[in-house]
N, C-alpha and C. Protein backbone atom coordinates (compact mmCIF):
# COMPACT_ATOMS: atom_id res chain seq x y z
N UNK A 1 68.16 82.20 108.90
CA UNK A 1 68.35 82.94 107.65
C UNK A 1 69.72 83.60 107.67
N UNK A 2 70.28 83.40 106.63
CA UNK A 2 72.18 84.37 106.59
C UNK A 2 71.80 85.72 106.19
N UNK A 3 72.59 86.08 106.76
CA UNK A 3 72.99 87.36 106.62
C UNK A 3 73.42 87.89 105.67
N UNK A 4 73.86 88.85 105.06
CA UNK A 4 74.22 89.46 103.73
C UNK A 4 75.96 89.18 103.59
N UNK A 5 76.50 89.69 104.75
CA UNK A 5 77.68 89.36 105.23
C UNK A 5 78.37 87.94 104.75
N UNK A 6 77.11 86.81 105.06
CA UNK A 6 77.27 85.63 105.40
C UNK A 6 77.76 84.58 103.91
N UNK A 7 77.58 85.76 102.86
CA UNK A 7 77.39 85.33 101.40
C UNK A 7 79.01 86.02 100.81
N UNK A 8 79.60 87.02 101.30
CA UNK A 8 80.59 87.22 101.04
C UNK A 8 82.26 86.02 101.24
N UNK A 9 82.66 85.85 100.26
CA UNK A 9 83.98 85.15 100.57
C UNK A 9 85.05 86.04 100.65
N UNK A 10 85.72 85.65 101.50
CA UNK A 10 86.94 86.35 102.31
C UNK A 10 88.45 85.32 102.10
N UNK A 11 89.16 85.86 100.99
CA UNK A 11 90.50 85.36 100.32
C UNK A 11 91.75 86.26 100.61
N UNK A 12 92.18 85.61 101.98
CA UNK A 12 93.64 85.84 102.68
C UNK A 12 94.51 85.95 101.64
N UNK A 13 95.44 87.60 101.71
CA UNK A 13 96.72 87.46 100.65
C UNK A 13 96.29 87.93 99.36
N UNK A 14 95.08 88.19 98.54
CA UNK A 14 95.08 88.32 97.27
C UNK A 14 94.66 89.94 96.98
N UNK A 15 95.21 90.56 95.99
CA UNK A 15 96.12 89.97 95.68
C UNK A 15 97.69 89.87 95.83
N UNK A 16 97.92 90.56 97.17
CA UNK A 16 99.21 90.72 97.81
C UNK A 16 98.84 90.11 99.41
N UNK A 17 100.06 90.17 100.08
CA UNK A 17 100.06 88.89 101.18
C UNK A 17 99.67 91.01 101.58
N UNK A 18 99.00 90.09 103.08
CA UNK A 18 98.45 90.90 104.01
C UNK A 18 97.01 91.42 103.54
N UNK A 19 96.72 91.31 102.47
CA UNK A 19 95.41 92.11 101.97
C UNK A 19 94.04 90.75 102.18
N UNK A 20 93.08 91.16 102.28
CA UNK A 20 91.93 90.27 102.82
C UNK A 20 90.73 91.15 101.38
N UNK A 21 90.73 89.93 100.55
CA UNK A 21 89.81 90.22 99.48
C UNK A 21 88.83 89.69 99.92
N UNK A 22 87.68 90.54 99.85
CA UNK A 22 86.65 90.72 99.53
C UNK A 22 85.35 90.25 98.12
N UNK A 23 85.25 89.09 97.90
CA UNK A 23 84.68 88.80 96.89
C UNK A 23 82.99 88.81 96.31
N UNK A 24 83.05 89.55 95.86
CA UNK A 24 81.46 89.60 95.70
C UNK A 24 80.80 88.27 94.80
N UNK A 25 81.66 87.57 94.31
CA UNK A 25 80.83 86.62 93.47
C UNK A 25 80.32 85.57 93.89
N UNK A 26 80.72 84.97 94.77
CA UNK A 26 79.81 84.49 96.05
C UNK A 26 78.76 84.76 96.36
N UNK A 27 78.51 86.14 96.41
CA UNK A 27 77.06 86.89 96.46
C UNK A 27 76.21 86.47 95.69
N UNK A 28 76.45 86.77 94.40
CA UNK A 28 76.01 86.82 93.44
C UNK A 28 75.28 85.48 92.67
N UNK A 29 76.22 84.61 92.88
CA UNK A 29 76.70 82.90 92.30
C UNK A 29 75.23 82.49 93.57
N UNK A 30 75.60 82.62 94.05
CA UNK A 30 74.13 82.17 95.31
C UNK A 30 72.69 82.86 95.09
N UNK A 31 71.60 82.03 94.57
CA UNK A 31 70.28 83.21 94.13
C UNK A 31 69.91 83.33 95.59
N UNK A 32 70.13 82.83 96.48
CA UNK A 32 69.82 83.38 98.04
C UNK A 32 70.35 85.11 98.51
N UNK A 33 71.79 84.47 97.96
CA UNK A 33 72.47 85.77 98.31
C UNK A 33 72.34 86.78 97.32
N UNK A 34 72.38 86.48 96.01
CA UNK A 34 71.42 87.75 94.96
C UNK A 34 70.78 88.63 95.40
N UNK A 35 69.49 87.68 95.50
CA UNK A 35 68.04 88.09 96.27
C UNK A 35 68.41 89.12 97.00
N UNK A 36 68.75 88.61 98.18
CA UNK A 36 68.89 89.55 99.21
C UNK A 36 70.23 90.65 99.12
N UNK A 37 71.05 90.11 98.32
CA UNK A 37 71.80 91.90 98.21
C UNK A 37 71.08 92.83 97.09
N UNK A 38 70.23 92.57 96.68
CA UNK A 38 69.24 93.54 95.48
C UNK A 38 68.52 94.05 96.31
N UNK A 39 67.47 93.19 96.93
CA UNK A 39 66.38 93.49 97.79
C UNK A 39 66.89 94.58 98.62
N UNK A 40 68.51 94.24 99.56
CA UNK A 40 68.68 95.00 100.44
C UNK A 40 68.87 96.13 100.18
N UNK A 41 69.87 96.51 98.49
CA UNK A 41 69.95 98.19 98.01
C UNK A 41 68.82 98.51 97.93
N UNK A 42 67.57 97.87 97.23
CA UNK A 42 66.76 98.78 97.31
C UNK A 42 66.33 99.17 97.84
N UNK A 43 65.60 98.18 99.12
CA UNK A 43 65.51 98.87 100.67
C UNK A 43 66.30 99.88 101.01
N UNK A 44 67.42 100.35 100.57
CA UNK A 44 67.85 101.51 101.46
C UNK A 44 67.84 102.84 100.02
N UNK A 45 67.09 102.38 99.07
CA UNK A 45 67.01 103.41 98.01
C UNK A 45 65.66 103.98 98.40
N UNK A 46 64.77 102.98 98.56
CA UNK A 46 63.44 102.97 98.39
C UNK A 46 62.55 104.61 98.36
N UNK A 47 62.73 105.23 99.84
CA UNK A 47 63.14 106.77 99.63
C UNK A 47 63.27 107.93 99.29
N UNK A 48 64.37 107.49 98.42
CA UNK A 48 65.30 108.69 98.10
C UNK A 48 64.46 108.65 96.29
N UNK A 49 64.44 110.11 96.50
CA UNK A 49 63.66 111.00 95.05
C UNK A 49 64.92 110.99 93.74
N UNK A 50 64.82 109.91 93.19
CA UNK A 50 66.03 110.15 92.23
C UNK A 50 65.67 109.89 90.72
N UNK A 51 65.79 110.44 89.45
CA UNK A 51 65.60 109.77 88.44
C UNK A 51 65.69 108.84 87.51
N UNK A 52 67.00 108.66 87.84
CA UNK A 52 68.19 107.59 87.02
C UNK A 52 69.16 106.86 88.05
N UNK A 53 69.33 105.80 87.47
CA UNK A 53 70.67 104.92 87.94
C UNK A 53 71.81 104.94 87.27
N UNK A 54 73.20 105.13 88.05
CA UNK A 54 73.83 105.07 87.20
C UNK A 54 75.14 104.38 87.81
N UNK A 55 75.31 103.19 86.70
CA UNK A 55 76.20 101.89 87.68
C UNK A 55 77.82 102.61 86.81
N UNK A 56 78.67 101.84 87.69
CA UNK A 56 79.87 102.21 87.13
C UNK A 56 80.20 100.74 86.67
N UNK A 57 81.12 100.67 85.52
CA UNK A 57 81.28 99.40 84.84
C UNK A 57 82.41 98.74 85.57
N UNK A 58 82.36 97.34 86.02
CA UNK A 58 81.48 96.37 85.45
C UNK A 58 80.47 95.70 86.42
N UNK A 59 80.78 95.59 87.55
CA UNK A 59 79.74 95.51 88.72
C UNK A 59 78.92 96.52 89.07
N UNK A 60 78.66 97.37 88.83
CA UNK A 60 77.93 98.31 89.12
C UNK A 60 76.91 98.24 88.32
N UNK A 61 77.52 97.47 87.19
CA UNK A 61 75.98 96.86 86.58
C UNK A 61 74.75 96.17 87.10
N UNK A 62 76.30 95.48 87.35
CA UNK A 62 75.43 94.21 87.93
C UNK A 62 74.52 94.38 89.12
N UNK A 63 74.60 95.45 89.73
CA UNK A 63 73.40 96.06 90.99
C UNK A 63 72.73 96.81 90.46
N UNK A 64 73.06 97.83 89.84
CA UNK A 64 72.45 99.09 89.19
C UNK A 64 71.35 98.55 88.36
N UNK A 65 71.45 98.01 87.37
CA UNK A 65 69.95 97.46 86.28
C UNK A 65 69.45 96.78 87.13
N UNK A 66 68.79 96.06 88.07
CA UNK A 66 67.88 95.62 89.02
C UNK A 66 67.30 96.47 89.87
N UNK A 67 68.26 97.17 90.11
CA UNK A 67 67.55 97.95 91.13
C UNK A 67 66.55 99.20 89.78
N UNK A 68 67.08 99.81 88.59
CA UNK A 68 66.38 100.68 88.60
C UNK A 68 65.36 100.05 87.86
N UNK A 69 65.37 98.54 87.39
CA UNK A 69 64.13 97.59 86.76
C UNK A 69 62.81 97.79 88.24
N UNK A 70 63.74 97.29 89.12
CA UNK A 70 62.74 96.82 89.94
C UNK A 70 61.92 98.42 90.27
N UNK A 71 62.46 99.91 90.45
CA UNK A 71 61.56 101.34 90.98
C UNK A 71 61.10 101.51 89.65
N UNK A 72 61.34 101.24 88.66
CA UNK A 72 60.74 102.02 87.28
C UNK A 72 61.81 103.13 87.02
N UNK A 73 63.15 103.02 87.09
CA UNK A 73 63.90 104.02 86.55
C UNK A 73 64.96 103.82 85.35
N UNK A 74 65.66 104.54 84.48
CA UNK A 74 66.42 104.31 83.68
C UNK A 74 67.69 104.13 83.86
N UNK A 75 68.16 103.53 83.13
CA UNK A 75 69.80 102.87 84.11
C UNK A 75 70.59 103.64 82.66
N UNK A 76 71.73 104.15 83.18
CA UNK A 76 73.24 104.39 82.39
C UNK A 76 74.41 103.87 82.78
N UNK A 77 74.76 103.32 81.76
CA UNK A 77 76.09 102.78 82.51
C UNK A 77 77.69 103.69 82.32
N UNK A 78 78.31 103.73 83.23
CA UNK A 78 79.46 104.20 83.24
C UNK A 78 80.62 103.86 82.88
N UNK A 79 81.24 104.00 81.22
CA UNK A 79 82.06 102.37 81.35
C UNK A 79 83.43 103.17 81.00
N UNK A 80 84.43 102.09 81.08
CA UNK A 80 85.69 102.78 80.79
C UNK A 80 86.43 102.94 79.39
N UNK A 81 86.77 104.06 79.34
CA UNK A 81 87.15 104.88 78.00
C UNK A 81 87.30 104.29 76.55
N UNK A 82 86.51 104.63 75.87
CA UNK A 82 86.55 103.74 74.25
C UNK A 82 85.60 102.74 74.21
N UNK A 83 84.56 102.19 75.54
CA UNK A 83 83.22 101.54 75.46
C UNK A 83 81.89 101.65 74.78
N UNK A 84 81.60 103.47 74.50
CA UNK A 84 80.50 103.83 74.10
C UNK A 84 80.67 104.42 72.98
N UNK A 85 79.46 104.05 71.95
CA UNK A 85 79.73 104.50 70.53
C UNK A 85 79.32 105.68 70.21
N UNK A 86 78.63 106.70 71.16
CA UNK A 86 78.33 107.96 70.66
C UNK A 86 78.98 108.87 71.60
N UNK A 87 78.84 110.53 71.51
CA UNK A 87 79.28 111.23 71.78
C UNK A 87 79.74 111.30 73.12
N UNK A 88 80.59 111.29 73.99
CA UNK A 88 80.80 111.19 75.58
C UNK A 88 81.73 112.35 76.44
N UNK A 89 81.46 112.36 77.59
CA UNK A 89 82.65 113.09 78.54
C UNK A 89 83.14 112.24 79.29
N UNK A 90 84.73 112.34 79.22
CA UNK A 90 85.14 111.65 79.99
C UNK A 90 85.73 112.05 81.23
N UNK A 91 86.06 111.14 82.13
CA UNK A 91 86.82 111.81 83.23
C UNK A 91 88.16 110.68 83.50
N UNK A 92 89.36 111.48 84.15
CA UNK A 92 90.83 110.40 84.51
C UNK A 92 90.16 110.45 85.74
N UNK A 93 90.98 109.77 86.82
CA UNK A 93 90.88 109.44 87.80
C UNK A 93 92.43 108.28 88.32
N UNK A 94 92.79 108.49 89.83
CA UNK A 94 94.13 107.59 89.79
C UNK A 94 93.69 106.32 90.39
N UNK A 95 94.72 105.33 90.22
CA UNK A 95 94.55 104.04 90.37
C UNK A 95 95.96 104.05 90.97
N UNK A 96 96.46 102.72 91.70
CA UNK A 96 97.47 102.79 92.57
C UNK A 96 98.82 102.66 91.70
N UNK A 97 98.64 102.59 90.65
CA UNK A 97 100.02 102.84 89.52
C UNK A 97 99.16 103.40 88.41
N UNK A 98 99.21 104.71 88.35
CA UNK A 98 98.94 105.38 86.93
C UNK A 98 97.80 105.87 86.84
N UNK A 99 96.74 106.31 86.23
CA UNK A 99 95.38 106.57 86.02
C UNK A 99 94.71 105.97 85.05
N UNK A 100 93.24 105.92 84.69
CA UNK A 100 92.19 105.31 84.46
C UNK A 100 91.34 106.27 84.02
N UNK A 101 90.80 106.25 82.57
CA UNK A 101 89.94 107.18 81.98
C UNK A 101 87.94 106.37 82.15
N UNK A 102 86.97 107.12 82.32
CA UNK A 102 85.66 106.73 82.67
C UNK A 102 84.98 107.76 81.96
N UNK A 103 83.75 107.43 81.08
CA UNK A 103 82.72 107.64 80.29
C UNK A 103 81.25 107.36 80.65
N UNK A 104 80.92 108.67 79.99
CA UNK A 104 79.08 108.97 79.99
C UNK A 104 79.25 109.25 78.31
N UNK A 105 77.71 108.74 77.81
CA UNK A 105 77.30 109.51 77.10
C UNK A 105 76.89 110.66 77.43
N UNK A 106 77.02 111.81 75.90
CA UNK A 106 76.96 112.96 76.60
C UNK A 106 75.74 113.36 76.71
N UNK A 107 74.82 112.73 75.96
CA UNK A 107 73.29 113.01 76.30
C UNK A 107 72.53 111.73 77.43
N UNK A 108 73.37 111.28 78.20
CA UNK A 108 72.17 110.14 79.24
C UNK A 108 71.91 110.98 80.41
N UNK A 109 72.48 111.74 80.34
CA UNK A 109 72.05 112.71 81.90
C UNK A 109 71.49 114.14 81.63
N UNK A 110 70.45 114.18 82.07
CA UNK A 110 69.96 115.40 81.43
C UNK A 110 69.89 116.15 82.45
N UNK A 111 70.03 118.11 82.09
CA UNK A 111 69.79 118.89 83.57
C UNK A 111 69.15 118.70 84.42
N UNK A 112 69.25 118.86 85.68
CA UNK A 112 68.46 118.76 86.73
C UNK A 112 67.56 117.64 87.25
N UNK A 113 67.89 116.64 86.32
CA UNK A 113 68.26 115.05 86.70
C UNK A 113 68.96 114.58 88.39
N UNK A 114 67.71 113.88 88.83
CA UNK A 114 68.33 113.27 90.29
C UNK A 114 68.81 111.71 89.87
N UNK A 115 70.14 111.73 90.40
CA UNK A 115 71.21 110.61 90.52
C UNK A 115 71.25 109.69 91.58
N UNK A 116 71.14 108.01 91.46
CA UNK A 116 71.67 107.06 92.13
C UNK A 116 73.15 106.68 91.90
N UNK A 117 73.71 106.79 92.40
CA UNK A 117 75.11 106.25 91.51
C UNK A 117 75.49 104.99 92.42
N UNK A 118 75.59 103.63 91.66
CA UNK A 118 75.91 102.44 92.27
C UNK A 118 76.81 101.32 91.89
N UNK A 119 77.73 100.69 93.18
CA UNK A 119 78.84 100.27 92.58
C UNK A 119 78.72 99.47 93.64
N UNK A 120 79.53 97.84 92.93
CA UNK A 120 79.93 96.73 94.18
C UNK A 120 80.41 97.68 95.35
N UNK A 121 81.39 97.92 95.42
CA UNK A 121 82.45 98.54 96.45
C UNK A 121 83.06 99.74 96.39
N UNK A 122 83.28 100.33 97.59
CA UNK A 122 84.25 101.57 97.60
C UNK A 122 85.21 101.17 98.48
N UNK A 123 86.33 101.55 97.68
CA UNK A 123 87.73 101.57 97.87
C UNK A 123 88.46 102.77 98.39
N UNK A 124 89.87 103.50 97.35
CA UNK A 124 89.53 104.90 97.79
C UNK A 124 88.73 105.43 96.93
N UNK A 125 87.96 105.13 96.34
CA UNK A 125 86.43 105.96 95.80
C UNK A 125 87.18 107.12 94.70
N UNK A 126 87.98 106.71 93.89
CA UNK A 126 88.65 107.17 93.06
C UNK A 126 87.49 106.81 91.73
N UNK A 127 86.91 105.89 91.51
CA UNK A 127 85.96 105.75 90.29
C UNK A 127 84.39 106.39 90.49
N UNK A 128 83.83 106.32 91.76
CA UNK A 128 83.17 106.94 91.69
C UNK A 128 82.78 108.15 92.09
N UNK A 129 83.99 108.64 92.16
CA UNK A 129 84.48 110.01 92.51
C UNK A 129 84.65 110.81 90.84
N UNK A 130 84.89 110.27 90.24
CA UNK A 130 84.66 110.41 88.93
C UNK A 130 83.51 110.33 88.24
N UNK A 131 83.18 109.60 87.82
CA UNK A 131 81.70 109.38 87.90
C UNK A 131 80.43 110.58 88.20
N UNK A 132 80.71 110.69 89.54
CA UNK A 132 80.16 111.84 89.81
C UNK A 132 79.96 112.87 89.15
N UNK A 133 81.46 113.09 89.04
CA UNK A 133 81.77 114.43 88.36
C UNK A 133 81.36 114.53 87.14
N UNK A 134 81.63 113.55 86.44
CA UNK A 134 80.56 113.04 85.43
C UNK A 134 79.07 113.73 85.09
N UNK A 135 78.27 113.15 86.04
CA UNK A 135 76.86 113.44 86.29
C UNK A 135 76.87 114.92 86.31
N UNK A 136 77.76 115.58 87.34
CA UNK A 136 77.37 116.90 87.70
C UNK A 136 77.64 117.78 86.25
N UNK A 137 78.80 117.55 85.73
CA UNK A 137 79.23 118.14 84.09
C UNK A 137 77.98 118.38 83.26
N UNK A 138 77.16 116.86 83.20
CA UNK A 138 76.46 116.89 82.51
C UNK A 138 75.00 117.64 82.76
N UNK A 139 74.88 118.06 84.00
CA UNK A 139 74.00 119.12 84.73
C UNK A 139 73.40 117.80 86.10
N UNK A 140 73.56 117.10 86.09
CA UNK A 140 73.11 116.07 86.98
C UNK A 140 73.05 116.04 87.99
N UNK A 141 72.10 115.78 89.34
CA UNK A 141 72.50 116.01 90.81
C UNK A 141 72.78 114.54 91.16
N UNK A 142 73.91 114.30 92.02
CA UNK A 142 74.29 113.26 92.50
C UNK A 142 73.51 113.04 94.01
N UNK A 143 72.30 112.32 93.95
CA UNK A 143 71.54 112.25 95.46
C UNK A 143 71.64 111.31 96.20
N UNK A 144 72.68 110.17 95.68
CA UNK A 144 72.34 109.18 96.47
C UNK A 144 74.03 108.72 95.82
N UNK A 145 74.97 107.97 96.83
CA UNK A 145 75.90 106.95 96.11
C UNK A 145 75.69 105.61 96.96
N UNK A 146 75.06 104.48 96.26
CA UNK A 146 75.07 102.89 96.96
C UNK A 146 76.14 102.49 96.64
N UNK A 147 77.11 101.31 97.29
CA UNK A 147 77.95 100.25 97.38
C UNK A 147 76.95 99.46 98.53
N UNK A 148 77.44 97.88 97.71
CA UNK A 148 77.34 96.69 98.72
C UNK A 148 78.14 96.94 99.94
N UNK A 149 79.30 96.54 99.63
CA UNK A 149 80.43 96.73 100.62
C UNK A 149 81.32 98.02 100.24
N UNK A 150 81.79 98.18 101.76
CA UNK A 150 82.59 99.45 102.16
C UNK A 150 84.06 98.91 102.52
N UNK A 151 85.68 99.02 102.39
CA UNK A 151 86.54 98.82 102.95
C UNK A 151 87.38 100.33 103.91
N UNK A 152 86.68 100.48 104.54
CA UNK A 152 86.91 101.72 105.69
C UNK A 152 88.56 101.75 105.63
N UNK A 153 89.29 101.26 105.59
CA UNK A 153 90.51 101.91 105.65
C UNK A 153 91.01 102.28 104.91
N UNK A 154 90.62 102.08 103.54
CA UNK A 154 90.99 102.93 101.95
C UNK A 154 90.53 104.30 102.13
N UNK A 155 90.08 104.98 102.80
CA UNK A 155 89.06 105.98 103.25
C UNK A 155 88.81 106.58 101.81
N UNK A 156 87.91 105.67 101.04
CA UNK A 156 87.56 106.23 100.30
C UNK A 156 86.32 106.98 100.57
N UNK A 157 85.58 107.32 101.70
CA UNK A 157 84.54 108.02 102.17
C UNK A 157 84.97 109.23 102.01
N UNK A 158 86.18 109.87 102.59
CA UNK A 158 86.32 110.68 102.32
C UNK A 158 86.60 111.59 101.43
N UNK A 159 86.95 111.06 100.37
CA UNK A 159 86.46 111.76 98.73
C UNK A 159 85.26 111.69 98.50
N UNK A 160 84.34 111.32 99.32
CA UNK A 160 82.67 111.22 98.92
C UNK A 160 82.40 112.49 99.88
N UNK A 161 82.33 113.12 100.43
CA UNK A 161 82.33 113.74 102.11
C UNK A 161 81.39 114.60 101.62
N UNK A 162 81.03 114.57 100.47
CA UNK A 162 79.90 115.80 100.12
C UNK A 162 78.53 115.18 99.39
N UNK A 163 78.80 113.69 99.72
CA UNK A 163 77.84 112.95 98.89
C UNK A 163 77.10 112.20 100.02
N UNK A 164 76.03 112.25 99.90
CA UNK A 164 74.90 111.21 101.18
C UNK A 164 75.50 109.44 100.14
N UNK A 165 76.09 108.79 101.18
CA UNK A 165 76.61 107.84 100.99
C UNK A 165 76.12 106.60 101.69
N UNK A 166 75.69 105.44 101.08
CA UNK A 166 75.29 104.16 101.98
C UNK A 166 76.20 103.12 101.53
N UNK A 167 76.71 102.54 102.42
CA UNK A 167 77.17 100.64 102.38
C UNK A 167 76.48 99.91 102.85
N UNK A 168 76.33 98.81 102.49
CA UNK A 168 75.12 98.02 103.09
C UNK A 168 76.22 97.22 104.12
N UNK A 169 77.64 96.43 103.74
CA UNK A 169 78.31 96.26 104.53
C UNK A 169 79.51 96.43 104.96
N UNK A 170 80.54 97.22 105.71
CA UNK A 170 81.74 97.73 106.14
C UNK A 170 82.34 97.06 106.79
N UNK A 171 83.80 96.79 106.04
CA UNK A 171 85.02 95.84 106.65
C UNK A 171 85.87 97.11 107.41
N UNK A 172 86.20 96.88 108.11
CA UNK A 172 87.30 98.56 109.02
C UNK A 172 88.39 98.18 108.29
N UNK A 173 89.24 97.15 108.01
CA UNK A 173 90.63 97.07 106.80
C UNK A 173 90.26 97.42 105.39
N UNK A 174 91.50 96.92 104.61
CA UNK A 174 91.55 97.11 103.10
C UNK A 174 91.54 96.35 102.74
């Protein structure tokens, strides 16, 4: 049986020479490897006391609505600025040239609401570091943050450092 690992493709150079991408669609594109990267977040959600899911756009969808189909929870999505047609808060956040605006509606999170927050990957955790903040604005507790994969040398962990954080799998490069 493969491994979770075993479903990831690994593209030397992209999209600059020296960088080792990380591709999740491989995962995905495979119902073997689906399966088992759904199955596996939820296994490590299974747990944790939370109310809502909340994916960041656009992969974070793509984990987030399965997983909160499969516990019985309500999913929000997090999308970027000018996506949602009713009232929202937004948050900036930087990107490696310039910044990046991210949206909630302003009524999907209600006080004292427990939070999944889930995303393909963390990087330097600049989006869902936002995000967060997001949730908490809106009175929200952030109890849980999932990613598939982790790239440990972006240290984007450490803008999480106050958040109970899981990867299901960690590359030590970028």
């Amino acid at each position: 049986m493969k491994k979770l690992e075993d479903y990831v493709r690994c593209i030397p150079d992209f999209p600059s020479k020296g960088i080792m991408f990380r591709d999740i669609t491989s995962v995905i594109q495979d119902p073997d490897g689906l399966k088992l990267a759904i199955d596996s977040m939820i296994e490590a959600v299974r747990d944790v006391d939370f109310d809502v899911v909340v994916g960041t756009e656009s992969r974070g969808f793509i984990f987030g609505m399965p997983i909160a189909y499969a516990l019985g929870k309500g999913f929000v999505p997090c999308r970027k600025k000018g996506k949602l047609p009713c009232e929202t808060v937004t948050a900036s956040y930087a990107l490696e040239y310039g910044t990046a605006e991210i949206e909630i509606h302003k009524d999907a999170i209600k006080p004292g609401q427990k939070v999944l927050l889930v995303d393909d990957l963390i990087a330097t955790g600049g989006t869902i570091e936002a995000c967060a903040g997001l949730v908490e604005e809106l009175g929200g507790e952030v109890v849980k943050i999932l990613f598939l994969l982790e790239l440990a040398g972006l240290k984007g962990r450490e803008k999480l450092a106050k958040y109970d954080v899981t990867s299901l799998i960690t590359y030590e490069g970028k």
